[in-house]
Protein backbone atom coordinates (compact mmCIF):
# COMPACT_ATOMS: atom_id res chain seq x y z
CA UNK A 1 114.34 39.49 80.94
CA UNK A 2 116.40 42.00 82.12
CA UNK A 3 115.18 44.80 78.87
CA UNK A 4 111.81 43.76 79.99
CA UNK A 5 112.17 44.62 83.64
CA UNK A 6 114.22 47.71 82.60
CA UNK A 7 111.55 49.20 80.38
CA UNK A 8 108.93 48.51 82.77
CA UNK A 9 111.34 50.36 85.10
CA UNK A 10 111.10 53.24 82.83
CA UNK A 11 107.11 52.82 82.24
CA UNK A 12 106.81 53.05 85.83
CA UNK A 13 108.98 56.65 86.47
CA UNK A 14 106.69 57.93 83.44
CA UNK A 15 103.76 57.28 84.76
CA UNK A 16 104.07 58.56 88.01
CA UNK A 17 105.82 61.53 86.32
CA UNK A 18 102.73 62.34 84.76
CA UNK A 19 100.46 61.65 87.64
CA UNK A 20 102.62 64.54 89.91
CA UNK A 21 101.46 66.88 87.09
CA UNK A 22 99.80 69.92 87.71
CA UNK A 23 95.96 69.71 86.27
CA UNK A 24 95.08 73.12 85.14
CA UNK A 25 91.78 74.39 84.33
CA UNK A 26 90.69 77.56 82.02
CA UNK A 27 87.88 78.50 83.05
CA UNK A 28 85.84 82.28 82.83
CA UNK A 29 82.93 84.69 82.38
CA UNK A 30 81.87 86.80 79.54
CA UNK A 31 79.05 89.33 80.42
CA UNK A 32 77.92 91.55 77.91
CA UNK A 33 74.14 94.03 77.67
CA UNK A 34 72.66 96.91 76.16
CA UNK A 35 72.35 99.45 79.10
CA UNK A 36 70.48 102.24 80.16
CA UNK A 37 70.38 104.95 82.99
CA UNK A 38 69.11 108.34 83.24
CA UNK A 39 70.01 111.63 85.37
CA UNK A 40 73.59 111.45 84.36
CA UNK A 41 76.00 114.46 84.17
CA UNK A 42 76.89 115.53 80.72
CA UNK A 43 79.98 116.85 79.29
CA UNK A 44 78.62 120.88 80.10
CA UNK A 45 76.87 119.65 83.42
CA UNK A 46 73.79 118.97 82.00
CA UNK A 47 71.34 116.73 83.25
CA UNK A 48 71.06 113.32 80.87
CA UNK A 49 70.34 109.45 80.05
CA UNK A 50 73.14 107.27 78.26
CA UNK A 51 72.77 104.28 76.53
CA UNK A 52 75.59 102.00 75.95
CA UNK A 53 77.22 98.35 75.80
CA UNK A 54 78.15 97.38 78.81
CA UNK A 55 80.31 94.91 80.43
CA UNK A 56 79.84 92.83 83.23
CA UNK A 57 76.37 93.99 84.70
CA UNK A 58 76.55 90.99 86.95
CA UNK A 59 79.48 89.30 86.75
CA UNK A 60 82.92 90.73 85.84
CA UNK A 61 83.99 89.40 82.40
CA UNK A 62 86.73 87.52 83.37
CA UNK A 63 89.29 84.73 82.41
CA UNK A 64 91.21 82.53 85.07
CA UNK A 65 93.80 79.80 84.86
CA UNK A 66 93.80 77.51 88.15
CA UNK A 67 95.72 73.84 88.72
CA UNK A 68 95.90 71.45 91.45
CA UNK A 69 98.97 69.27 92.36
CA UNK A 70 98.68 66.08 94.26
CA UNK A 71 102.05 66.07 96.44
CA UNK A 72 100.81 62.64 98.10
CA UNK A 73 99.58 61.98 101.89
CA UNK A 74 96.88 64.01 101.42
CA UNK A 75 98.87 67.68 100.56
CA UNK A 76 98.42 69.88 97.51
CA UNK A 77 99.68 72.43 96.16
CA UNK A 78 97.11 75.09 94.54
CA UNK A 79 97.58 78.16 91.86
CA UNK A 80 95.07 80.69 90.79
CA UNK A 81 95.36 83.38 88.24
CA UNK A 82 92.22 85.21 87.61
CA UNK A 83 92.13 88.83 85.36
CA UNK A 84 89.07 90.95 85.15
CA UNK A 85 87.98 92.60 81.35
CA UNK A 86 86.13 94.90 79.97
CA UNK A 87 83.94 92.49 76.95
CA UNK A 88 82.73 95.33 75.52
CA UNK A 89 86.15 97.32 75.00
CA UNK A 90 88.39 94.20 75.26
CA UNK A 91 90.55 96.33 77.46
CA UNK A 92 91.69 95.06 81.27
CA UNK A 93 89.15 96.05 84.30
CA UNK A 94 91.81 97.76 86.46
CA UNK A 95 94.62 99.31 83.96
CA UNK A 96 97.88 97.84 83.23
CA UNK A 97 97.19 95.06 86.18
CA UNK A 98 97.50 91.62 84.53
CA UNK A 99 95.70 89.63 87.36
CA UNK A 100 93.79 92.05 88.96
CA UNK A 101 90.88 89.30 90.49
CA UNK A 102 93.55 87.08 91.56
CA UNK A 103 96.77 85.88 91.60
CA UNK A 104 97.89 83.18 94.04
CA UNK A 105 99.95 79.98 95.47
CA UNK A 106 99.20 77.56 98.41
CA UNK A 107 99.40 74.32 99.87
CA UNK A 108 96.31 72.72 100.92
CA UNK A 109 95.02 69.19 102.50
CA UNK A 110 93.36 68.24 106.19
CA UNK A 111 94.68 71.27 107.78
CA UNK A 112 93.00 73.61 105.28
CA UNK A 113 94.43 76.05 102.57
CA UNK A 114 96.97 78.71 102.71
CA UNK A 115 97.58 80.93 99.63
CA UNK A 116 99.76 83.79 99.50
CA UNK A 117 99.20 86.46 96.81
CA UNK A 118 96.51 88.90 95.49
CA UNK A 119 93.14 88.20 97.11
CA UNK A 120 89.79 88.47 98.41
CA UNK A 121 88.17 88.07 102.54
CA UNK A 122 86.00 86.12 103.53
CA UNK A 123 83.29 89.06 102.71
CA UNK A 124 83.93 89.00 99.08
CA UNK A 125 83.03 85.77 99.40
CA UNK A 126 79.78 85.77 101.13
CA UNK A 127 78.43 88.57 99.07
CA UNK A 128 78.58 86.35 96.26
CA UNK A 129 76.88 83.36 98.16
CA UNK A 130 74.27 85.10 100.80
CA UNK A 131 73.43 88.53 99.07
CA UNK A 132 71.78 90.88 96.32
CA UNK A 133 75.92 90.62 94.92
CA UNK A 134 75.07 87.10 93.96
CA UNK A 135 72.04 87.79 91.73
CA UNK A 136 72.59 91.46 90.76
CA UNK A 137 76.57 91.78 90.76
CA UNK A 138 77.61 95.34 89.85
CA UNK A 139 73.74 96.39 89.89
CA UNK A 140 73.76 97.19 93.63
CA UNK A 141 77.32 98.87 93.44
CA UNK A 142 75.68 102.03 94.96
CA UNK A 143 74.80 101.02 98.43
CA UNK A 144 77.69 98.66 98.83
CA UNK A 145 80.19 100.66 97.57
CA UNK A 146 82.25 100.77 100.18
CA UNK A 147 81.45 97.42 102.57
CA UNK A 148 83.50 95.58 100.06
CA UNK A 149 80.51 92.73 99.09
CA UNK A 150 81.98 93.28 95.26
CA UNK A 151 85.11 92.32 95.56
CA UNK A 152 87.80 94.93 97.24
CA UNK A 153 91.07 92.93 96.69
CA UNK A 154 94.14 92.14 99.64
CA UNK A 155 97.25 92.21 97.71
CA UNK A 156 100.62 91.26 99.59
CA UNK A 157 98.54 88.72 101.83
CA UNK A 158 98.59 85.63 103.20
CA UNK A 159 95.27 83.79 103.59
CA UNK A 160 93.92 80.70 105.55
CA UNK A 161 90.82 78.98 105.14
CA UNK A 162 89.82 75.74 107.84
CA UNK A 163 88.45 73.10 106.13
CA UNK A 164 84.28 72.13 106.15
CA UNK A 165 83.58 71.49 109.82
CA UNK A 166 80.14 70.24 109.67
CA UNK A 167 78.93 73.07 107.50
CA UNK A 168 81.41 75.94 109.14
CA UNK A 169 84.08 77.57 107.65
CA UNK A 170 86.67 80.01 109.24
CA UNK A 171 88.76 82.12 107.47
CA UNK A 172 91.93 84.92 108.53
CA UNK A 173 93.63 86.60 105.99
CA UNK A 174 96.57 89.41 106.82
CA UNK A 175 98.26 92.06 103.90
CA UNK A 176 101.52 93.30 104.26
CA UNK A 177 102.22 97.11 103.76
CA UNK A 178 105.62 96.27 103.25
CA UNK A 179 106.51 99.75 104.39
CA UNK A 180 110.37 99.99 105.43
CA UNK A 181 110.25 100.64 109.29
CA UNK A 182 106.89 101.21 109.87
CA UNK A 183 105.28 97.84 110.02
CA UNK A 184 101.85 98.86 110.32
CA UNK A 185 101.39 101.37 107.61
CA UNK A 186 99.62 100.25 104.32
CA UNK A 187 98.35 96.83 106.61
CA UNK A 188 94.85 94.82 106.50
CA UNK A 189 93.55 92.53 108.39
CA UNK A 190 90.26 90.57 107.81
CA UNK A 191 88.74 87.30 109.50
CA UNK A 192 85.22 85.50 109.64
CA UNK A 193 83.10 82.74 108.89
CA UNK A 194 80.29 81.19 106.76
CA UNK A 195 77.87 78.41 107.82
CA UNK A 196 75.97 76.03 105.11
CA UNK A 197 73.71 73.40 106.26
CA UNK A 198 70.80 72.34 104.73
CA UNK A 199 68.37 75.34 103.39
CA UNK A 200 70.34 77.78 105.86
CA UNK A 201 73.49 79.61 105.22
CA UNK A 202 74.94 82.33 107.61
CA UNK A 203 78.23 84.29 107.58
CA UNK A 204 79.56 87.37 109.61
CA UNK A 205 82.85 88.87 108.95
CA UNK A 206 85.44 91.88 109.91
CA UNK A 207 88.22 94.04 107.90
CA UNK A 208 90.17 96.15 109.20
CA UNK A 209 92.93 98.43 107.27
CA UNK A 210 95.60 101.28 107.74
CA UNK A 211 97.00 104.06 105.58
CA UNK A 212 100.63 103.12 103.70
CA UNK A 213 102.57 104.39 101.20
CA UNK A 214 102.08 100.82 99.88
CA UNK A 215 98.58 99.81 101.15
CA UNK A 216 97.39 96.00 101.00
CA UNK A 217 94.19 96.93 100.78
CA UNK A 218 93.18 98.69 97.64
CA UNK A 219 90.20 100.28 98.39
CA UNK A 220 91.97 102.16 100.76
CA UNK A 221 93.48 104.89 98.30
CA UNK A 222 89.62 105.71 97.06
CA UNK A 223 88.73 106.02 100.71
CA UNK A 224 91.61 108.20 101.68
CA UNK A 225 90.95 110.42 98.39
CA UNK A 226 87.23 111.51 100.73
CA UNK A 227 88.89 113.08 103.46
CA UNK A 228 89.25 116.37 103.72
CA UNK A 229 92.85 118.20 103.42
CA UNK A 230 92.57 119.19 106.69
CA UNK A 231 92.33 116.20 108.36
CA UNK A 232 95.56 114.42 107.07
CA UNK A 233 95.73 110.40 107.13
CA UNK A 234 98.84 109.67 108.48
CA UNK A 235 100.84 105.97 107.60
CA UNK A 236 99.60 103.51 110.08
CA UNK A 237 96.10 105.34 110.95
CA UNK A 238 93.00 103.06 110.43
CA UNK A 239 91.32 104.03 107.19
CA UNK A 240 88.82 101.25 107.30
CA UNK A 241 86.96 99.09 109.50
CA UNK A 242 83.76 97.02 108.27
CA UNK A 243 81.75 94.65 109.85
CA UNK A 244 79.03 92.57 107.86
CA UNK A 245 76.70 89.62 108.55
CA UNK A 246 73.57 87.91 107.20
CA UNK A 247 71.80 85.19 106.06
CA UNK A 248 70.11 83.17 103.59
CA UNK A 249 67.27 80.50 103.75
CA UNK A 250 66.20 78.53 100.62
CA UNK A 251 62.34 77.97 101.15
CA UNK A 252 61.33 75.49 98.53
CA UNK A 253 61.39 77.10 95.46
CA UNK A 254 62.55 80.98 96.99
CA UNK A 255 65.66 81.84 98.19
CA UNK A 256 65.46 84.32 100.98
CA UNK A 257 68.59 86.61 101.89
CA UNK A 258 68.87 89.51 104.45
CA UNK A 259 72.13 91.52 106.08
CA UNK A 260 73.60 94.07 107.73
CA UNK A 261 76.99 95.90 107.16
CA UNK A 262 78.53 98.23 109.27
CA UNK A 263 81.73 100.53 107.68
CA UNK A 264 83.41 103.14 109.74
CA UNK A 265 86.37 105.17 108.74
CA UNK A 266 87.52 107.38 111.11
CA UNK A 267 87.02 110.76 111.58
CA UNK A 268 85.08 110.82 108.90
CA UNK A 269 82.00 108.97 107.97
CA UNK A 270 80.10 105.91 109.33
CA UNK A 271 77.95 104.42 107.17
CA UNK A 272 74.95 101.50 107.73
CA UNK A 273 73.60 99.12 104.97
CA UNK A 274 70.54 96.63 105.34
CA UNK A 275 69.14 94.72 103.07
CA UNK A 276 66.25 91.63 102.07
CA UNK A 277 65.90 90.26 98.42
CA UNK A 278 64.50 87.00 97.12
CA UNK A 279 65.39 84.59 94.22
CA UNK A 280 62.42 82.56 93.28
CA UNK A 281 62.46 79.95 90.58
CA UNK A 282 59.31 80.22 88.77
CA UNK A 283 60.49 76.90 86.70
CA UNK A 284 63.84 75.61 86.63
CA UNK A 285 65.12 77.85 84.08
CA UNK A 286 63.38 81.24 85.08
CA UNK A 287 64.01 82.99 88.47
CA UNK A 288 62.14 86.24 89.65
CA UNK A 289 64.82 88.63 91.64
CA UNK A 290 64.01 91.52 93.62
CA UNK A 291 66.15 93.22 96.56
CA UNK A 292 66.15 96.48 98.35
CA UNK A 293 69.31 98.17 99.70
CA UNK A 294 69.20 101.13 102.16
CA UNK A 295 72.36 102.97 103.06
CA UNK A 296 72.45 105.70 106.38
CA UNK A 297 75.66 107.58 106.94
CA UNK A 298 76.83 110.12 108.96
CA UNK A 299 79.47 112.33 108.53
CA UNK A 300 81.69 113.79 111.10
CA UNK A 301 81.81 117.88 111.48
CA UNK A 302 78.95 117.99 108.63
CA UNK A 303 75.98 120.37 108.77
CA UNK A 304 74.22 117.48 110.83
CA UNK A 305 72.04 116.18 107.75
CA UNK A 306 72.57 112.14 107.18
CA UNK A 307 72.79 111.18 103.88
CA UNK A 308 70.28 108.63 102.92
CA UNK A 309 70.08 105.75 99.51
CA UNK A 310 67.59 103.33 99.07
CA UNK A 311 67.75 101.37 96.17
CA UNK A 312 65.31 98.99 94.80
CA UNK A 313 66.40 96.39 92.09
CA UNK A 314 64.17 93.90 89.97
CA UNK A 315 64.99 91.27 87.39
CA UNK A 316 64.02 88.14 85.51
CA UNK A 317 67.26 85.87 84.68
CA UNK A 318 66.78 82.84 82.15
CA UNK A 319 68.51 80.41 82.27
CA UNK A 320 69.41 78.48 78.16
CA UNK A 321 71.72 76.07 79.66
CA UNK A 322 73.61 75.37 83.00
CA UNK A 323 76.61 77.91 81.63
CA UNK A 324 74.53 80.33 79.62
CA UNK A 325 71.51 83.04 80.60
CA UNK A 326 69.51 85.70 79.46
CA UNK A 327 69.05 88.64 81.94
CA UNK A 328 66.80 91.72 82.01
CA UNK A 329 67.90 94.22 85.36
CA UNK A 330 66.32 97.09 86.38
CA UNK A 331 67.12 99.19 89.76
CA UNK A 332 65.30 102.71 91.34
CA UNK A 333 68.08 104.63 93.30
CA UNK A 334 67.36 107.78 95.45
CA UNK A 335 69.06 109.40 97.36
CA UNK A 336 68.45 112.34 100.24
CA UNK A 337 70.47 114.96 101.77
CA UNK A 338 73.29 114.61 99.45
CA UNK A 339 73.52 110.56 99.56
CA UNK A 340 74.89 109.10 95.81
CA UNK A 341 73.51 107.20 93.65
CA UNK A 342 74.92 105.37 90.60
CA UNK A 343 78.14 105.10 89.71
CA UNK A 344 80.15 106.14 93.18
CA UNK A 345 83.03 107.21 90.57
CA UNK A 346 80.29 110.02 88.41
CA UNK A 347 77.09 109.95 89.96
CA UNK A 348 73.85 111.16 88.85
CA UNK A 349 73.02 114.44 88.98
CA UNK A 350 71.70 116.49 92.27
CA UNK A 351 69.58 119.15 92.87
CA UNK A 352 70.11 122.16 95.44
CA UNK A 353 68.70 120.39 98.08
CA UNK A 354 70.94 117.57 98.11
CA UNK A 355 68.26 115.08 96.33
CA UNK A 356 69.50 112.88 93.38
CA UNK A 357 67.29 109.58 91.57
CA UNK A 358 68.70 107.09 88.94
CA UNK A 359 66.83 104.26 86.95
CA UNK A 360 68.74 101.99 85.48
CA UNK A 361 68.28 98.99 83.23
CA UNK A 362 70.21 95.90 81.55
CA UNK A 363 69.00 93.25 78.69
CA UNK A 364 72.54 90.95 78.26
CA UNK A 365 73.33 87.75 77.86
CA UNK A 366 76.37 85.73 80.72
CA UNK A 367 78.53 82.94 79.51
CA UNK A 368 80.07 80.95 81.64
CA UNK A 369 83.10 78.49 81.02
């Protein structure tokens, strides 16, 4: 009697042993298409089209690694680990980062979630739920390049999300630029909140960063690299500040998106984005996407001409299963009075007047799992 009771004992600690175990899930994205674009600048500044292989055209390739714990009475604790790739080099999106997407630790339950880590806002995440982001990805990197709908990650941050309140969601997050006595250099702040129910969804947002030696936010380095040598950032100025909302309305078979994003970094520029697009399913496995960006800015102590983009984007997506799709993407880009267009890091090519126009197109295939 006594063995019996003993190994039942021992049954007992085992099982609930394994039931306090973390349940981890691999999950990720491989995006891969033949790609084409025009009006690039050559290796003697020349004027011409490239076609390539290229890598994640709407999604970042990516593989993640996230887990759940149940600690009991309704508390967990949460990991995610998520690195970015390049599928048609096999080499990592952003250098020698490992987890460059992603790399946190939380608890969650009733009260919410709080992870502390690398990270995204809250306008990360509504550009991949309420705009062109969500159905064109790195497509419409032109005129968002710098309102941070793609993705701009908060590293040394702590981030809390309220739970579903009836269809609203709130969300703060705060990065630390862990600068030795200067508490405010290299910080970000960002807070905002998204609102499904039913066919409507709505979100608005802010983000906010300084300057650092160590800054949280890392699109601030790019931004800082645009000012002028004359006008110094010092640690602790604001570098960034970015404002964004919008909506979306699913009307039967279309879904219908529009928004606004504000960016201002001071002293030097101040830029507006607006934008309407439309996914309609023709059938269940074919949608119809178009969208049209267009991106004002004004630049402090320039010649008083206001750079100008407007970019226009079409595509058929086809959908083989619930984790795999075909994808043909083709976008018009111009730009006036010396407004970018293409890739922000080698644009395409502009003539004396300031005027620059790109075409661009995509056949690939995404894999989800």
């Amino acid at each position: 009697m006594k063995k019996s009771l003993i190994a039942l004992a021992a049954l007992g600690t085992i099982a609930g042993a394994a039931q306090a175990q973390t349940a981890v899930t691999i999950y990720g994205t491989v995006d891969t298409g033949i790609t084409y674009s025009n009006h690039n600048v050559t290796a003697n500044g020349d004027n011409g089209s490239k076609f390539g292989v290229g890598s994640g055209n709407i999604d970042t390739s990516r593989i993640g690694f996230k887990g759940v714990e149940d600690l009991g009475g309704g508390l967990k604790a949460l990991f995610q680990l998520e690195a970015g790739f390049n599928s048609d080099t096999g080499a990592t999106e952003q250098g020698t980062t490992l987890f460059n997407r992603k790399s946190v630790v939380g608890l969650g339950g009733n009260f919410g979630t709080v992870l502390l880590g690398r990270q995204s806002d809250i306008l990360d995440d509504a550009g991949h739920q309420y705009t062109s982001v969500k159905d064109f990805g790195n497509f419409v990197g032109s005129p968002h390049a710098l309102d941070r709908l793609e993705g701009t990650r908060t590293q040394n941050s702590i981030r809390y999300d309220s739970p579903n309140m009836q269809g609203f969601k709130g969300s703060v997050i705060y990065g630390f630029g862990e600068q030795a006595g200067q508490n405010s250099a290299g910080q970000s702040f960002g807070a905002g909140g998204t609102y499904d129910n039913g066919p409507l969804g709505v979100y608005l947002g802010y983000y906010q960063s300084k300057f650092g030696s160590n800054p949280s936010d890392t699109l601030v380095s790019s931004i800082a690299g645009l000012i002028p040598e004359e006008l110094p950032v010092a640690d602790g100025n604001t570098v960034n500040k970015t404002f964004s909302l919008g909506a979306s309305y699913q009307a039967g078979p279309a879904r219908l998106y529009g928004n606004w994003s504000r960016v201002n970094v001071p002293e030097l520029l101040k830029q507006n984005v607006f934008e309407l697009g439309v996914d309609y399913a023709l059938s269940a496995p074919v949608h119809l996407l178009a969208a049209v960006q267009h991106s004002t800015m004004s630049i402090d102590g320039f010649d008083g001409s206001k750079p100008k983009v407007t970019q226009l984007n079409l595509g058929v997506d086809y959908y083989l299963s619930k984790r795999t799709d075909l994808y043909t993407l083709a976008s018009y880009a111009s730009g006036r009075n010396g407004g970018l267009v293409g890739d922000i890091a080698s644009p395409a090519v502009q003539n004396a007047d300031g005027k620059s126009n790109q075409t661009s197109v995509a056949v690939g295939i995404r894999h989800k799992f």
